[in-house]
N, C-alpha and C. Protein backbone atom coordinates (compact mmCIF):
# COMPACT_ATOMS: atom_id res chain seq x y z
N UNK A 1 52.61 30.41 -0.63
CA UNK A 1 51.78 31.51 -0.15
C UNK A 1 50.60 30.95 0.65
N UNK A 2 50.20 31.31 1.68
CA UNK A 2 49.37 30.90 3.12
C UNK A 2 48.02 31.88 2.48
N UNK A 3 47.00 31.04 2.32
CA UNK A 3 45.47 31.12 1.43
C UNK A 3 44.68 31.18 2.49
N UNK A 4 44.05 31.98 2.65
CA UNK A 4 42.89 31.92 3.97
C UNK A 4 41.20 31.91 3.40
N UNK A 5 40.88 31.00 3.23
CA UNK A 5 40.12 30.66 2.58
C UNK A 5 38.40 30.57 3.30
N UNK A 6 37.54 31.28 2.99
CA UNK A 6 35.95 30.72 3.67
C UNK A 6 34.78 30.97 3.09
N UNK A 7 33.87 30.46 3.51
CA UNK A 7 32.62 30.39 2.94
C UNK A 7 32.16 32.49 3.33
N UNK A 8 31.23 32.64 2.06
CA UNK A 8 30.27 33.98 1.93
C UNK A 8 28.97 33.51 2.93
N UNK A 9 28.90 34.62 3.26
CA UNK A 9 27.21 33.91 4.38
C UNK A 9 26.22 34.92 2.59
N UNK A 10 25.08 33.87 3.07
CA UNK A 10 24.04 34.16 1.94
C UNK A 10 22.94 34.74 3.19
N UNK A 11 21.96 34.87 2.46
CA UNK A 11 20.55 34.95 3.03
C UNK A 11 19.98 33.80 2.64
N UNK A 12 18.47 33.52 2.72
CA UNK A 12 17.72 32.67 2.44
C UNK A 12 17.29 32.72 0.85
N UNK A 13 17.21 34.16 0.16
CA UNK A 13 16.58 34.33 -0.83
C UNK A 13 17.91 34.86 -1.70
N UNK A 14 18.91 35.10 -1.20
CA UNK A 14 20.18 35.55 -1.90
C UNK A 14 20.06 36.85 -2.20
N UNK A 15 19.10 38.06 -1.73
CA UNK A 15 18.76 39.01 -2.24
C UNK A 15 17.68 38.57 -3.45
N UNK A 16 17.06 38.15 -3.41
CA UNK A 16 15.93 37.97 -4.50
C UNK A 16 14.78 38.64 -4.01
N UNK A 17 14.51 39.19 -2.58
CA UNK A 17 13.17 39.31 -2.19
C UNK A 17 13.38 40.65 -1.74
N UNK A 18 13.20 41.79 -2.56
CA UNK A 18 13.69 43.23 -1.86
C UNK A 18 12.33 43.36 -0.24
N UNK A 19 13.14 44.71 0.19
CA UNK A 19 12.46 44.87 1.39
C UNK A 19 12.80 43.80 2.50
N UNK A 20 13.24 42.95 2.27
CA UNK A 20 13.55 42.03 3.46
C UNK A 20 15.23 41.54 3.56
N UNK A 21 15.90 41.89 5.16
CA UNK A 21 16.71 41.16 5.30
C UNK A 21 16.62 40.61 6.26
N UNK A 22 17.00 39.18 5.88
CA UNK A 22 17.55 38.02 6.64
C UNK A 22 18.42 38.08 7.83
N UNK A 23 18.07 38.11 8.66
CA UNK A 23 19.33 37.91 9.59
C UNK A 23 19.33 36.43 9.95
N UNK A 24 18.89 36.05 9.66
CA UNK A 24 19.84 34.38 9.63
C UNK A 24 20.42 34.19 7.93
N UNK A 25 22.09 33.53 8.55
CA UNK A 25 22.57 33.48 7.34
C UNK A 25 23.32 32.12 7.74
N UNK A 26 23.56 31.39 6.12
CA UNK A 26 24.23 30.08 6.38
C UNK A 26 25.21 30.12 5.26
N UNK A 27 25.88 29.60 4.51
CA UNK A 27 27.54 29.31 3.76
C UNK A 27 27.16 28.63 2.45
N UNK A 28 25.95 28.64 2.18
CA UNK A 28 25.75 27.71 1.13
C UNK A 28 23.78 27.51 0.61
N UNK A 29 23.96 26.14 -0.47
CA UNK A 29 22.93 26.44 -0.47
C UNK A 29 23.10 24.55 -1.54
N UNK A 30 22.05 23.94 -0.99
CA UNK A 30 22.01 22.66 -1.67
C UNK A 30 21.58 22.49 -2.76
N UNK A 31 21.69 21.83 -3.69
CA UNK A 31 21.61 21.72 -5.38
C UNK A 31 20.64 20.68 -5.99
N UNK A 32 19.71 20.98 -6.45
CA UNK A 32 18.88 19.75 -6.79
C UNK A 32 19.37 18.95 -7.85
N UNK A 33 20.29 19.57 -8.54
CA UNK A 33 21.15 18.97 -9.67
C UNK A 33 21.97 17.78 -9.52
N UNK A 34 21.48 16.32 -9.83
CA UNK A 34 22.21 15.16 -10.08
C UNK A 34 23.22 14.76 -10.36
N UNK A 35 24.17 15.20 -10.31
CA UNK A 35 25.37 14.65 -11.59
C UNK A 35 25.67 13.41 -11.56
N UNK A 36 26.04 13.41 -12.57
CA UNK A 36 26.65 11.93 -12.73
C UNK A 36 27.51 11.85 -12.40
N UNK A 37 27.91 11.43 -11.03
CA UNK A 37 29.07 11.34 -10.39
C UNK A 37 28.90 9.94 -9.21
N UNK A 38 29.54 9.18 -9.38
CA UNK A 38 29.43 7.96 -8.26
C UNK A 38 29.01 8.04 -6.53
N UNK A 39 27.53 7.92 -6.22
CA UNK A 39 27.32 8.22 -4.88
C UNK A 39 26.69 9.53 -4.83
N UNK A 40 26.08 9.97 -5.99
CA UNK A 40 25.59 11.16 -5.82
C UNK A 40 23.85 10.76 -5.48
N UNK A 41 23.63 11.53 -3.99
CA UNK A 41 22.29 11.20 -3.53
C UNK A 41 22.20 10.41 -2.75
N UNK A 42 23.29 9.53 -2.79
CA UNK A 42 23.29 8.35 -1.50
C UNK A 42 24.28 8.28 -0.82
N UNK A 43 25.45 8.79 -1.12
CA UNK A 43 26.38 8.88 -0.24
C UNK A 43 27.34 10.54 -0.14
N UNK A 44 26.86 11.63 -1.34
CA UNK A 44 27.35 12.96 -1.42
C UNK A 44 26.13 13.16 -2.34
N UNK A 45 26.00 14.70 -1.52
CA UNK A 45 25.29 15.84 -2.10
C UNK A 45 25.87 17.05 -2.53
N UNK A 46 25.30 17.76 -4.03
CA UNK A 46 26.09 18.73 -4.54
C UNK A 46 25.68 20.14 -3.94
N UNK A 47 26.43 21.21 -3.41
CA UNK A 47 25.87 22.41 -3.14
C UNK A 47 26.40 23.07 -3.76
N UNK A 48 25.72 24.74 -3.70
CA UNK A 48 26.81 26.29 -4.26
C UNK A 48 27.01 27.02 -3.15
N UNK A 49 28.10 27.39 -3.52
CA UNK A 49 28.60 28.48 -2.67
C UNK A 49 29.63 29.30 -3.17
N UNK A 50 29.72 30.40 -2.49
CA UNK A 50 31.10 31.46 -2.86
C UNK A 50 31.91 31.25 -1.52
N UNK A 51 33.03 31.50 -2.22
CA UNK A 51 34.35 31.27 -1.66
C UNK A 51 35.03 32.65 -1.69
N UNK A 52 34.96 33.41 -0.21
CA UNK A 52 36.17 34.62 -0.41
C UNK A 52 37.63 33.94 0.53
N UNK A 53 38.49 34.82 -0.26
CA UNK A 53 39.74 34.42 -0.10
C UNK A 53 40.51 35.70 0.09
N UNK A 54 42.02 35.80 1.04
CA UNK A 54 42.34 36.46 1.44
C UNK A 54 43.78 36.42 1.45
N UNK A 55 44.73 36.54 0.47
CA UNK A 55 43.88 38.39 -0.22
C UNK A 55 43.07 37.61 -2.19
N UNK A 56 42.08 38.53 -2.47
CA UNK A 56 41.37 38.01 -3.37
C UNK A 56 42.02 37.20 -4.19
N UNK A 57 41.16 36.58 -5.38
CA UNK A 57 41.53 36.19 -6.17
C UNK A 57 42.23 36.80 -7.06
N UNK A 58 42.16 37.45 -8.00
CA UNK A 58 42.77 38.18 -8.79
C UNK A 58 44.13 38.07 -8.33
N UNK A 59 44.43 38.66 -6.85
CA UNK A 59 46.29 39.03 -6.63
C UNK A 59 46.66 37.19 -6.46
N UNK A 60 45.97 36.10 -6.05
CA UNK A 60 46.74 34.85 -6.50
C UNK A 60 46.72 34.89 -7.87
N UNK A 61 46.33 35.10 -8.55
CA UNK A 61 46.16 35.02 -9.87
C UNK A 61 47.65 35.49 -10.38
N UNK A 62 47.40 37.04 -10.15
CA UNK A 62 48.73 37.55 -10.48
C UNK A 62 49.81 36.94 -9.92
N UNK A 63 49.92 36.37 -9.03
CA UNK A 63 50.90 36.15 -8.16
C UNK A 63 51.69 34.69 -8.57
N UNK A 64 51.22 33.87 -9.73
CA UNK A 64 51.63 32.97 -10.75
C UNK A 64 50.92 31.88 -10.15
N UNK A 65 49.77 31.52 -9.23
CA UNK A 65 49.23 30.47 -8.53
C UNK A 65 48.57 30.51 -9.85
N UNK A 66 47.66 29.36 -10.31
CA UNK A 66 47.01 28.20 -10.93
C UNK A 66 45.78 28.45 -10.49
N UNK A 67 44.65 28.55 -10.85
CA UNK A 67 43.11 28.17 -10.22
C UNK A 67 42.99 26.28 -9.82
N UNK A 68 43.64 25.76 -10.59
CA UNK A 68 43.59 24.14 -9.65
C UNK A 68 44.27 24.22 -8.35
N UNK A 69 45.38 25.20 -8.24
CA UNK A 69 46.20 25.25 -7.28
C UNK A 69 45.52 26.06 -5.79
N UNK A 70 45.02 26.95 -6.20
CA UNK A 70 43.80 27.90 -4.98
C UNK A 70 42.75 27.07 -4.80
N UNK A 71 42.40 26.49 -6.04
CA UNK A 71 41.25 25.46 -5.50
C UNK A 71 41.28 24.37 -4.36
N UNK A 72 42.43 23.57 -5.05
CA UNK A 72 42.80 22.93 -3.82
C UNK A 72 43.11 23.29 -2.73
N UNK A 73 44.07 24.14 -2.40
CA UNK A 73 44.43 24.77 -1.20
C UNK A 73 43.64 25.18 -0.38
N UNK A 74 42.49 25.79 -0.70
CA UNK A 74 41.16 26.53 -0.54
C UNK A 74 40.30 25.31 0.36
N UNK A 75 40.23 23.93 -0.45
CA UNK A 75 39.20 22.67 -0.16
C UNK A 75 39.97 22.03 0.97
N UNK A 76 41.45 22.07 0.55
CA UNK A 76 42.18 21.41 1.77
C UNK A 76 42.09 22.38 3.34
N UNK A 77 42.00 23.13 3.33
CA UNK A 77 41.58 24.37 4.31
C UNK A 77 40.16 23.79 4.47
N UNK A 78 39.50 23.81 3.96
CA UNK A 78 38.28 23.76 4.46
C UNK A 78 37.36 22.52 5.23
N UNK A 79 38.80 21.65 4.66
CA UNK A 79 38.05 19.63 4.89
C UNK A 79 39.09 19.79 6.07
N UNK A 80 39.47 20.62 7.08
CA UNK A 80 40.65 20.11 8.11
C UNK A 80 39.28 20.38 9.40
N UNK A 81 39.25 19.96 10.23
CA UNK A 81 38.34 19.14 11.31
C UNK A 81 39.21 20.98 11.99
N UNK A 82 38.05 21.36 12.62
CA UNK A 82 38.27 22.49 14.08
C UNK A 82 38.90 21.30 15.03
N UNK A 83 39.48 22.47 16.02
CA UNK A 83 40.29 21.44 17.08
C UNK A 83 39.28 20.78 18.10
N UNK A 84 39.81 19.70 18.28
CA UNK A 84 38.46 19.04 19.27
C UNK A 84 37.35 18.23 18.73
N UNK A 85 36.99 18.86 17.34
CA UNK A 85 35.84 18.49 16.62
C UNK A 85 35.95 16.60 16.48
N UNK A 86 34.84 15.86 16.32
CA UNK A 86 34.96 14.57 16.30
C UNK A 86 34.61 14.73 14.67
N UNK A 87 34.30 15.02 14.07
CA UNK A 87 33.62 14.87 12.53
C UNK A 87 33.95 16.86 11.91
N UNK A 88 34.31 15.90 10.37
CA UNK A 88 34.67 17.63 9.74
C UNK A 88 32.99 18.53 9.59
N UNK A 89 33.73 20.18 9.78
CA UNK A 89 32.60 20.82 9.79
C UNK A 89 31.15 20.50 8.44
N UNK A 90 32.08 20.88 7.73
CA UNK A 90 30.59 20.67 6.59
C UNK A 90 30.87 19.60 5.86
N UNK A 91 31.14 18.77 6.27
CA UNK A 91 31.71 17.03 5.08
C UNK A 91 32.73 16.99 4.65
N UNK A 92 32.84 15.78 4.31
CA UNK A 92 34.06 15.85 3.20
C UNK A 92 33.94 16.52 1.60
N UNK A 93 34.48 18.11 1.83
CA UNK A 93 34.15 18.46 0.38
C UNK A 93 35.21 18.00 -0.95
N UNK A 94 34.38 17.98 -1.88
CA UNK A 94 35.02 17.67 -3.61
C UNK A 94 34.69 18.84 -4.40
N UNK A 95 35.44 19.88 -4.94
CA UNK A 95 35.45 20.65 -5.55
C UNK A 95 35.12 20.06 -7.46
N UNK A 96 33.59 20.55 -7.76
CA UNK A 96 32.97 20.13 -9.13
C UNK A 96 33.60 21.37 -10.15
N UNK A 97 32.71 22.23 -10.05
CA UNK A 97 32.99 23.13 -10.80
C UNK A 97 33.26 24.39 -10.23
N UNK A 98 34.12 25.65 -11.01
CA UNK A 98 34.04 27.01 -10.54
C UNK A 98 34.56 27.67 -11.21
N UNK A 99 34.11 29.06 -10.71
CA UNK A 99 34.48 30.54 -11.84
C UNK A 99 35.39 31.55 -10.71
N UNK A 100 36.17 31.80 -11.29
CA UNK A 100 36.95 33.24 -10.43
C UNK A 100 36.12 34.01 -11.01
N UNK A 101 36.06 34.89 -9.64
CA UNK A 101 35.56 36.30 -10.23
C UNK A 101 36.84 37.49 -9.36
N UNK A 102 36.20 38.80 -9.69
CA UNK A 102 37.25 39.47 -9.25
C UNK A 102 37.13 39.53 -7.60
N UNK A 103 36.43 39.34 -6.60
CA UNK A 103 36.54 39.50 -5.15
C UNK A 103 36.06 37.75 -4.97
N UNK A 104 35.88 36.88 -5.04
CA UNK A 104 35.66 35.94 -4.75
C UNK A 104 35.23 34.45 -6.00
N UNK A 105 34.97 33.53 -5.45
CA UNK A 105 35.07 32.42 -6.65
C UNK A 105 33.84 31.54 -6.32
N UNK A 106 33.16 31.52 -7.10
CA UNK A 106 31.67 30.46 -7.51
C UNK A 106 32.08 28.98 -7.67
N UNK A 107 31.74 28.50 -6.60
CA UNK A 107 31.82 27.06 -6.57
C UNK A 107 30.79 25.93 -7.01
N UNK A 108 31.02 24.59 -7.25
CA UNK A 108 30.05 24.22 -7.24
C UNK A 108 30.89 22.82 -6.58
N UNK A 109 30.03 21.84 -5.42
CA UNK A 109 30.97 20.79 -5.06
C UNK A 109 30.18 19.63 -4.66
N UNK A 110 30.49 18.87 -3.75
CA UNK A 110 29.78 17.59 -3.08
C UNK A 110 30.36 17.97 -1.71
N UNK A 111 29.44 17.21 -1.16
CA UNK A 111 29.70 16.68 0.38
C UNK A 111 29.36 15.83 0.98
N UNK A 112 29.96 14.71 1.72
CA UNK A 112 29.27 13.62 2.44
C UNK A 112 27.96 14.32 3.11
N UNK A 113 27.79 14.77 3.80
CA UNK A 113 27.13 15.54 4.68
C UNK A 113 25.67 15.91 3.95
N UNK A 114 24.33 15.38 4.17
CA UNK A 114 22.94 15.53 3.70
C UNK A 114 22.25 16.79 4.15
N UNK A 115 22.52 16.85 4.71
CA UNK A 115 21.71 17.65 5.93
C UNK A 115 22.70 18.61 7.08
N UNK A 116 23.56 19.41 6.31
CA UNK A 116 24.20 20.08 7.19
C UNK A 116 23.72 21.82 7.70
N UNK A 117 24.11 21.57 8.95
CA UNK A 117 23.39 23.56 9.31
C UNK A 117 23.97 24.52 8.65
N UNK A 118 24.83 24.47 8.42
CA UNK A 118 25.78 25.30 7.57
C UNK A 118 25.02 25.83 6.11
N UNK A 119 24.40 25.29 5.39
CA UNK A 119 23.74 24.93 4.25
C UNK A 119 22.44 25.24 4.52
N UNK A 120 22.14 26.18 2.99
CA UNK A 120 20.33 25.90 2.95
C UNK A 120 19.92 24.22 2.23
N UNK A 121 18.61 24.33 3.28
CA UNK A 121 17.72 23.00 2.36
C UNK A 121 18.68 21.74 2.59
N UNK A 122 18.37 20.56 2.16
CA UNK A 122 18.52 19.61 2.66
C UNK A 122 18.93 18.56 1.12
N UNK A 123 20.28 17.91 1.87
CA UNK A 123 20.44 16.88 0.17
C UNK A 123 19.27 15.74 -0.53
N UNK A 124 19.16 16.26 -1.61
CA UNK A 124 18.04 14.98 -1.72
C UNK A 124 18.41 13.56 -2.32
N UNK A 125 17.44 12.70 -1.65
CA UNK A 125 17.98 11.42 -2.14
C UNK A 125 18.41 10.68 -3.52
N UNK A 126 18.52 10.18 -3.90
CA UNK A 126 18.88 10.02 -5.74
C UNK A 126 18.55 8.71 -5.64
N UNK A 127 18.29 8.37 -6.85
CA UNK A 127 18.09 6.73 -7.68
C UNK A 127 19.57 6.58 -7.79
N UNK A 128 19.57 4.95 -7.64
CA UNK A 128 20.83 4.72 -7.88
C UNK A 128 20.91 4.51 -9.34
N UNK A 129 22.10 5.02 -9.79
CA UNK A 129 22.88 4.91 -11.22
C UNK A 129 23.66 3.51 -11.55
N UNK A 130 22.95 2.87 -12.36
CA UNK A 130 23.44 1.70 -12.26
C UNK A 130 22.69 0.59 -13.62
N UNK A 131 22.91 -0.49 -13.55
CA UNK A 131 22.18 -1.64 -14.50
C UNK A 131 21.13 -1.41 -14.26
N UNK A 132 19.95 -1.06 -15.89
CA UNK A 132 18.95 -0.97 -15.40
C UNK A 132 18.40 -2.72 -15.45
N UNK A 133 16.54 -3.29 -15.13
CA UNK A 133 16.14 -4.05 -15.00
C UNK A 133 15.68 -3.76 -16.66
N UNK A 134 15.50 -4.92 -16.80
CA UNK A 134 15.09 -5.28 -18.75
C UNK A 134 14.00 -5.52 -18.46
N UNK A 135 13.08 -5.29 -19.36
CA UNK A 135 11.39 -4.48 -19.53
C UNK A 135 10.94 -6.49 -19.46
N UNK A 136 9.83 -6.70 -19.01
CA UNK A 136 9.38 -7.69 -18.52
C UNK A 136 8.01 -7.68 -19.84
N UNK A 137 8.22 -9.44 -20.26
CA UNK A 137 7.11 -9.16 -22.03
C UNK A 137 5.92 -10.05 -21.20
């Protein structure tokens, strides 16, 4: 089954700030959250985003697909380079965590990519995870 998969445009405030809409909108939104994951901060940054899909989730669901199986399909769609493009649109994504819901699915992922337009805010740098130095007497 052929998954048509893309990013939700947000606002800046996600709807948090009544009386005001945004007309600039971007696909995401960067994560100050660390994980412990190899290269996190120095070489991938984690963002959120929603993922609508077409036709929703729910009918793959019904339809005997897997949530690892839409997931992937979904990420592999999304890491394929536009035609022409020299570099993929928003990084190389890694799918962390996520929730189906009934019209769309809550992601949580990495991306090479620090600083992409696509995205609110900007990846921040991290300490590296590693041997620490032994306390000096």
């Amino acid at each position: 089954m052929d998954i048509q998969c893309e990013f939700e445009k947000l606002d800046q405030w996600s709807g948090l700030v009544n009386g005001q809409e945004d007309e600039h909108l971007k696909l995401g939104r960067y994560e100050s959250t660390l994980y412990n994951v190899e290269g996190i901060g120095m070489k991938c940054w984690p963002v959120v985003a929603n993922i609508l899909t077409n036709p929703s989730p729910q009918e793959l669901l019904e339809s005997g697909l897997t949530e690892e199986e839409i997931i992937s399909q979904c990420f592999e769609k999304l890491n394929t380079k536009p035609y022409r493009a020299r570099k993929l649109r928003y990084g190389e994504l890694t799918p962390r965590h996520y929730i189906f819901k009934e019209d769309k699915i809550s992601v949580s992922f990495v991306t090479t990519d620090r600083n992409n337009k696509h995205f609110w805010g900007r990846g921040e740098k991290g300490k590296k995870i590693g041997k620490r130095k032994k306390a000096q007497q």
